[in-house]
Protein backbone atom coordinates (compact mmCIF):
# COMPACT_ATOMS: atom_id res chain seq x y z
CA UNK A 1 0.00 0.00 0.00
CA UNK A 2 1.40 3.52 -1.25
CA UNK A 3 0.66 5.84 2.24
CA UNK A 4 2.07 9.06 0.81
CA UNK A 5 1.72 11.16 -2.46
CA UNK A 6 4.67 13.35 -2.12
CA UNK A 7 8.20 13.51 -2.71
CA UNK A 8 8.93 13.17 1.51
CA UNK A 9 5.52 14.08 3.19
CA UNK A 10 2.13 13.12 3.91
CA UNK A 11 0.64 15.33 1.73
CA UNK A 12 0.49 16.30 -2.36
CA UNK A 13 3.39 19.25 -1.87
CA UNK A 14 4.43 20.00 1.86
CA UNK A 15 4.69 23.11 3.07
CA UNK A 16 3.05 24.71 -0.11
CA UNK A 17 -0.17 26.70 -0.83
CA UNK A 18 -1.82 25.68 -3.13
CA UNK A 19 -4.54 27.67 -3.84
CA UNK A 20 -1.93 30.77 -5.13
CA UNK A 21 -0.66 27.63 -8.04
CA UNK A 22 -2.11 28.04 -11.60
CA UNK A 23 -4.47 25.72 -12.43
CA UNK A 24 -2.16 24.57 -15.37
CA UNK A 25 0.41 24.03 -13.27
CA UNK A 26 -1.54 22.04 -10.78
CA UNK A 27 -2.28 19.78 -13.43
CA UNK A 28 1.04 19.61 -14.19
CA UNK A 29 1.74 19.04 -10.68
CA UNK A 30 -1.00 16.41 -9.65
CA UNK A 31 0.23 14.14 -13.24
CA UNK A 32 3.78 14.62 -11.71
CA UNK A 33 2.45 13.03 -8.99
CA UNK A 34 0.45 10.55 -10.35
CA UNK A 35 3.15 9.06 -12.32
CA UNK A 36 5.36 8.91 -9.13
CA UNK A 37 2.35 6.86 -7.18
CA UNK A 38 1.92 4.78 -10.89
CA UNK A 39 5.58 3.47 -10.77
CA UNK A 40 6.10 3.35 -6.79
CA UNK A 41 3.11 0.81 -7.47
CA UNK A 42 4.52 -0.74 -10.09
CA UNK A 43 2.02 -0.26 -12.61
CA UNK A 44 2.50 0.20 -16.38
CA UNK A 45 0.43 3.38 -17.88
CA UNK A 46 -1.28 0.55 -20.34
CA UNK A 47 -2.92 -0.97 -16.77
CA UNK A 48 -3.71 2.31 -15.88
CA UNK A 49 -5.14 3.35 -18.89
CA UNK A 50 -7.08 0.27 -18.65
CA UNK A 51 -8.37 1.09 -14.74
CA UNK A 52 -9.99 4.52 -16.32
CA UNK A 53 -11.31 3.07 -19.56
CA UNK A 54 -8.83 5.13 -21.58
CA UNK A 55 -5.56 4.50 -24.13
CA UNK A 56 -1.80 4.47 -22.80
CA UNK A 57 -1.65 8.14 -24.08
CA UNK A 58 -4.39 9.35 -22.35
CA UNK A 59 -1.89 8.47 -19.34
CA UNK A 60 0.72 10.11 -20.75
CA UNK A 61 -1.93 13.46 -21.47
CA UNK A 62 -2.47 13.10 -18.06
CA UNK A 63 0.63 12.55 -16.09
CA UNK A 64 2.05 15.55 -18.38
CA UNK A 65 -0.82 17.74 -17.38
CA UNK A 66 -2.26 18.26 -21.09
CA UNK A 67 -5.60 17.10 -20.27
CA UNK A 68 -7.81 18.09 -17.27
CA UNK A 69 -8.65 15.54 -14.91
CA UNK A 70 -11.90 13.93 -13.56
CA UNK A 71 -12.53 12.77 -10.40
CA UNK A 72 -13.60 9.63 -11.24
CA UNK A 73 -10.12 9.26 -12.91
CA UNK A 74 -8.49 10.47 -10.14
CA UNK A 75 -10.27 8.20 -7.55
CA UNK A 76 -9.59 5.17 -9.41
CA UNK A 77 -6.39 5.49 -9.61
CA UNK A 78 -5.54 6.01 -6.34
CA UNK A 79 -7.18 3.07 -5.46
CA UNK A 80 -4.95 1.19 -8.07
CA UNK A 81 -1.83 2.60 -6.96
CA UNK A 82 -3.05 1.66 -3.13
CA UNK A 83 -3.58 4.89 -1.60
CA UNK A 84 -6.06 4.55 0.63
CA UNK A 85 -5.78 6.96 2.89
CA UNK A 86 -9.04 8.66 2.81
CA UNK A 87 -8.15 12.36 3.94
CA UNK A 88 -5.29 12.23 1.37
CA UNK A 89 -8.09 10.92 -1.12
CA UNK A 90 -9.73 13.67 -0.25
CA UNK A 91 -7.04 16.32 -0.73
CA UNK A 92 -6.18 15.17 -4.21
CA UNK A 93 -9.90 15.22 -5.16
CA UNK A 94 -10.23 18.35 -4.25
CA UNK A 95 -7.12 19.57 -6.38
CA UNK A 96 -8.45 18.09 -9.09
CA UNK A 97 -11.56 20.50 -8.72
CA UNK A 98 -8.97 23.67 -8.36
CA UNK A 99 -7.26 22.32 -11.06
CA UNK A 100 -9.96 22.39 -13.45
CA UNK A 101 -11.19 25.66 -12.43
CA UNK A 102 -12.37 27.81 -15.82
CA UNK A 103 -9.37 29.71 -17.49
CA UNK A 104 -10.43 33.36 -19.43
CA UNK A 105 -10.08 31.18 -23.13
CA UNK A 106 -12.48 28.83 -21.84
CA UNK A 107 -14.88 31.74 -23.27
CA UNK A 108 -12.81 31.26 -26.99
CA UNK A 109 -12.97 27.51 -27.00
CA UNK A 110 -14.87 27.84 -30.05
CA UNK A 111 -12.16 28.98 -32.19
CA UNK A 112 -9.49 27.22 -30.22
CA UNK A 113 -8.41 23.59 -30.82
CA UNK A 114 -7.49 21.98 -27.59
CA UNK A 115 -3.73 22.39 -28.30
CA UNK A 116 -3.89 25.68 -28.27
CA UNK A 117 -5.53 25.52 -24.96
CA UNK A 118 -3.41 23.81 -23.88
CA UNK A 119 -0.20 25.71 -25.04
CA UNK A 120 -2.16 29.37 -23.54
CA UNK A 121 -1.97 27.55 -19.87
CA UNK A 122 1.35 26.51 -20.03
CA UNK A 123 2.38 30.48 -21.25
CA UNK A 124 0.68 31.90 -18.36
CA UNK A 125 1.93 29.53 -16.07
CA UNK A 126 6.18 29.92 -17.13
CA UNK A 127 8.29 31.75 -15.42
CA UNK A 128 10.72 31.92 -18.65
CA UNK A 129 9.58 32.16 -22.44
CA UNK A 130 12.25 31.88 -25.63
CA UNK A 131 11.39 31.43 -28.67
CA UNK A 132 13.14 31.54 -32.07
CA UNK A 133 10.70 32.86 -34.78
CA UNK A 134 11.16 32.20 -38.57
CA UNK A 135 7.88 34.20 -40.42
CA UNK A 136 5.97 36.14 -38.05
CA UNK A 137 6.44 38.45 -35.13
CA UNK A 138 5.93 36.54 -31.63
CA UNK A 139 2.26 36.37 -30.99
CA UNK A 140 2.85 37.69 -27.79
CA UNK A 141 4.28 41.42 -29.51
CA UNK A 142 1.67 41.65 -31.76
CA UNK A 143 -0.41 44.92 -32.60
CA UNK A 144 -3.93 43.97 -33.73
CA UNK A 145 -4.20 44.89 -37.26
CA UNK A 146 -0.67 42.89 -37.45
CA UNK A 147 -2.39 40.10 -35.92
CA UNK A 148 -5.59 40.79 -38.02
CA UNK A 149 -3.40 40.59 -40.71
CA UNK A 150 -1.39 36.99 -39.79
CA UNK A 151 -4.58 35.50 -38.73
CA UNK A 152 -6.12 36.17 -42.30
CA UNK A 153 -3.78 35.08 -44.37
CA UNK A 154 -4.25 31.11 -42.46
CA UNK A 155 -8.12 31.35 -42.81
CA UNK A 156 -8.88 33.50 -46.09
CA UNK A 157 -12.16 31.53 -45.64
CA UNK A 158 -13.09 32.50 -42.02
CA UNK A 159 -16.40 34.64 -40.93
CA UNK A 160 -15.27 38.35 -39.83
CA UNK A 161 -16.49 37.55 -36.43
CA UNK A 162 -14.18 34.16 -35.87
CA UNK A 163 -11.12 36.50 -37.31
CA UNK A 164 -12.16 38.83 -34.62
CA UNK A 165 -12.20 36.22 -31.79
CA UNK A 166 -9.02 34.86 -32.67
CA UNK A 167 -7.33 38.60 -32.65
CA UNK A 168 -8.75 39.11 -29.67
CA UNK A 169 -7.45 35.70 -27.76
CA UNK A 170 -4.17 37.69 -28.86
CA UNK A 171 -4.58 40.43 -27.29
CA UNK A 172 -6.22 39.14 -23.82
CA UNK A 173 -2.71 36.78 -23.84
CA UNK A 174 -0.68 40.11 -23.69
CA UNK A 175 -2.03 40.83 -20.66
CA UNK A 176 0.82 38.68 -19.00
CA UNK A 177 3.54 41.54 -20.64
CA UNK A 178 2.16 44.24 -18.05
CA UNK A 179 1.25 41.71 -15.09
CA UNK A 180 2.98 42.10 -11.81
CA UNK A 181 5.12 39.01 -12.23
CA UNK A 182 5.66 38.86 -15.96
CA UNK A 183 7.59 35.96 -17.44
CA UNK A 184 11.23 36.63 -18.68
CA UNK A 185 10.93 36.84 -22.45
CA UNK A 186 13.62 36.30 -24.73
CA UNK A 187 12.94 36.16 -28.62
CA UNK A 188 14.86 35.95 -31.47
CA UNK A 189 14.05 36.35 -34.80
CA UNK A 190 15.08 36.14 -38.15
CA UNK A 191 15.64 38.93 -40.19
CA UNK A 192 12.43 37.44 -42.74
CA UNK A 193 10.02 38.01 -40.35
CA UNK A 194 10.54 41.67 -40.05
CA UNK A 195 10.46 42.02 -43.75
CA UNK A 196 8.05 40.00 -44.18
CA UNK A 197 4.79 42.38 -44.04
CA UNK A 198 1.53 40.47 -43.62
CA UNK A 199 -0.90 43.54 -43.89
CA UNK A 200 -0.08 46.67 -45.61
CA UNK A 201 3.05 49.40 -45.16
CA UNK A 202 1.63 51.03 -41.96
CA UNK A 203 0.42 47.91 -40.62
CA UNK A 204 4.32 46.78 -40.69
CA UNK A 205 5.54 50.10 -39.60
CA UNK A 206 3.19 49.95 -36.37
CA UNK A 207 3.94 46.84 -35.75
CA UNK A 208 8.21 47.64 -35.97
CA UNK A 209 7.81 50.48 -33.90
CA UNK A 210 5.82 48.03 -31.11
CA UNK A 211 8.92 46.01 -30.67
CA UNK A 212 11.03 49.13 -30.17
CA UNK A 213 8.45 49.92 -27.68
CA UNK A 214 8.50 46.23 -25.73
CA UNK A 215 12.76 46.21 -25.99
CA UNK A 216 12.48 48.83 -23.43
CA UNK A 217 10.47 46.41 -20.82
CA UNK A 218 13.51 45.18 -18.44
CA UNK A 219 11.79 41.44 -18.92
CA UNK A 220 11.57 41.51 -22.35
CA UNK A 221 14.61 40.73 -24.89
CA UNK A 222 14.20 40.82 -28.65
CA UNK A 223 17.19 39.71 -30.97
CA UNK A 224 17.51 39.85 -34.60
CA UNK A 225 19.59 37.27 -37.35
CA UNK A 226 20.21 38.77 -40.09
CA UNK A 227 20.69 37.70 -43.45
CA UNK A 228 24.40 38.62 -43.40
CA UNK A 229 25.28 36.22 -40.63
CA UNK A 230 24.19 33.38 -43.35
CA UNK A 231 22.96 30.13 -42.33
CA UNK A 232 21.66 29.36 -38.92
CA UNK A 233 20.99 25.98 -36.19
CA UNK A 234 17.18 27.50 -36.37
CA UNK A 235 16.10 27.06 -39.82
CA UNK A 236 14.39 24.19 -39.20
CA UNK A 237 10.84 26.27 -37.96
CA UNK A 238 10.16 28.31 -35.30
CA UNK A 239 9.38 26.97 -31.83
CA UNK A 240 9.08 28.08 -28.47
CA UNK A 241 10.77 26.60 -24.73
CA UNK A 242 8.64 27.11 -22.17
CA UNK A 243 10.23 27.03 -17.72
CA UNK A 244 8.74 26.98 -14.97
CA UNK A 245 8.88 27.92 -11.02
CA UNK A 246 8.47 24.91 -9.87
CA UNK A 247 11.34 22.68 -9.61
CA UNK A 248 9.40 19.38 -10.55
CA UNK A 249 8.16 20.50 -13.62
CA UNK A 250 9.68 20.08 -16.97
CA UNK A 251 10.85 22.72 -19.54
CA UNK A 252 8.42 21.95 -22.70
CA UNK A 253 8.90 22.69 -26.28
CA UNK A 254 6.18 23.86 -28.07
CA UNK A 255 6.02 23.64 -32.31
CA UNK A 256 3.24 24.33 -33.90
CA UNK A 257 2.17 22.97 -37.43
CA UNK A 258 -0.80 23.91 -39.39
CA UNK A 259 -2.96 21.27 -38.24
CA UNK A 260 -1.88 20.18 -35.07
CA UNK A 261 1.17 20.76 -32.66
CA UNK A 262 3.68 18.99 -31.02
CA UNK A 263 4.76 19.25 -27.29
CA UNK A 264 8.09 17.89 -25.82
CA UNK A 265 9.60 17.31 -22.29
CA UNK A 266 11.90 14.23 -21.88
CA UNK A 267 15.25 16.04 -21.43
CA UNK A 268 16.96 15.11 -24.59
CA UNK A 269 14.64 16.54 -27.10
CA UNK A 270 14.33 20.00 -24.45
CA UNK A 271 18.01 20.50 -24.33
CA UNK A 272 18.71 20.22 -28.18
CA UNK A 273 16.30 23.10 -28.74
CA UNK A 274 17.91 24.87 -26.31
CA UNK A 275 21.02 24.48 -27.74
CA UNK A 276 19.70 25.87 -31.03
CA UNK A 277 18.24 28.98 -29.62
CA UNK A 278 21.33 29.68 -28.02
CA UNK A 279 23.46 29.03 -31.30
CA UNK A 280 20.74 31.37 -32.88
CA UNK A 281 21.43 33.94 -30.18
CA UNK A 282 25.21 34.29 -30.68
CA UNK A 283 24.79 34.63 -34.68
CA UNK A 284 21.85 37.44 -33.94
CA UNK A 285 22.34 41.21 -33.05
CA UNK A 286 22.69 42.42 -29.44
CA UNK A 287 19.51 43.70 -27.95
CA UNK A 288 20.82 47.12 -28.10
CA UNK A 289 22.15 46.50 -32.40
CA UNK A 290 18.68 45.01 -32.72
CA UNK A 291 16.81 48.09 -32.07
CA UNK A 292 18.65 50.18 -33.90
CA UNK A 293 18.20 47.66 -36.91
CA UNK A 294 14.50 47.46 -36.08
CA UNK A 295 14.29 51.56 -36.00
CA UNK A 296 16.45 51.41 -39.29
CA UNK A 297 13.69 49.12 -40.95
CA UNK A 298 11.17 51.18 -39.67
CA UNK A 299 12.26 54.16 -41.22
CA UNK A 300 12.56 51.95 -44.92
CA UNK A 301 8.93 51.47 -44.96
């Protein structure tokens, strides 16, 4: 019989509060967890799959914090990984109910795929944000007739009122730039995705002059490759690393296709993206060069 859930204590997280924790990263948090109890029990995630009626992958949603949990889901598994004590039952049930507490795009979730849902809780919830950008701007510096702009040139086909939904989801996720505890944010991009003008001339110049703008926030860094420096580790598509507070929680990389997206955490896969957006970061501008670039283009328009 498993008497404990966490890492040296009686409880989920000793010592911690977790009612100040975002519910992503609870989920994140209570799968953690759940794949400690899982293999402390000695249980493969195909039995456990089985337990809940669901696939081997579901398990791995789950344990990763992708998918939000049920109580039913989380009850049964306790009870297959032999916890049985019924006031730490009870405190894990009830995380799962904080956990799964409404997020602000829960309102957008018809014009959101669930990866994208998912992605927008693991943003608010990090700590750190880099990204290497190929095309566009970063979503997250985006004016709104740039992103008006971007957003019609994927869905020519689109109602004016889903276009304006989707703009706005990028907006409302900008919010996090001016919180009190913003994220640090570090993105490079290549030079093609400042000349690359989605809308028309003052839509680009607006949007140039709102990076200048963001450089100036002491949490926000914005690098530039340009096409002189040649070839580069990050030509392979853009993608974003994603860190977090707490210390049992993975980095994740984030790519994002047309269709679908992928997420990764086991080490290996984390750490050779990082090494690519830091080769990408010694062949870019310095923060300071890169304004004066991004003014410089400005000016061209």
């Amino acid at each position: 019989m498993v008497s404990t859930a966490g890492p040296g204590g009686s409880q989920p997280w000793p010592g911690r509060d977790e009612s100040s924790v975002d519910a992503t990263v609870l989920r994140m948090m209570l799968g953690s967890q759940l794949r400690r109890l899982r293999e402390a029990a000695g249980i493969s995630p195909e039995q456990a799959g089985y337990e809940i009626r669901a696939s081997r992958s579901k398990i791995s949603r789950l344990e990763n914090g992708r998918v939000r949990l049920k109580s039913r889901d989380m009850g049964d598994l306790l009870t297959l990984y032999g916890v049985t004590d019924e006031e730490l039952r009870s405190r894990f049930l009830a995380l799962v109910d904080q956990s799964n507490t409404p997020d602000w795009w829960t309102a957008y979730s018809d014009v959101l795929p669930d990866r994208y849902e998912t992605y927008l809780g693991l943003e608010a919830a990090a700590v750190t944000i880099r990204s290497f950008e190929v095309q566009f701007v970063h979503e997250l510096f985006q004016t709104e007739d740039y992103a008006r702009a971007v957003t019609r040139l994927g869905r020519r086909a689109a109602p004016a009122d889903e276009i304006e939904r989707r703009v706005a989801v990028r907006r409302k996720r900008q919010d996090l730039l001016t919180r009190p505890d913003p994220p640090a944010i570090w993105s490079v991009m290549d030079e093609a995705a400042l000349r690359r003008a989605p809308g028309d001339a003052p839509v680009m110049r607006a949007q140039l002059r709102r990076l200048i703008e963001l450089a100036e926030l002491p949490h926000v860094t914005l690098q530039v490759v340009p096409f002189a420096s040649g070839g580069h580790a990050g030509e392979g598509g853009s993608f974003t690393v994603l860190r977090f507070g707490e210390r049992d929680l993975p980095d994740v990389v984030y790519i994002e296709q047309l269709t679908s997206a992928t997420f990764l955490d086991q080490r290996p896969d984390v750490e050779h993206y990082l090494e690519v957006v830091d080769e990408v970061s010694g062949a870019a501008l310095t923060p300071g060069a890169t304004t004066g670039f991004i003014e410089q283009l400005a000016r061209q328009i």
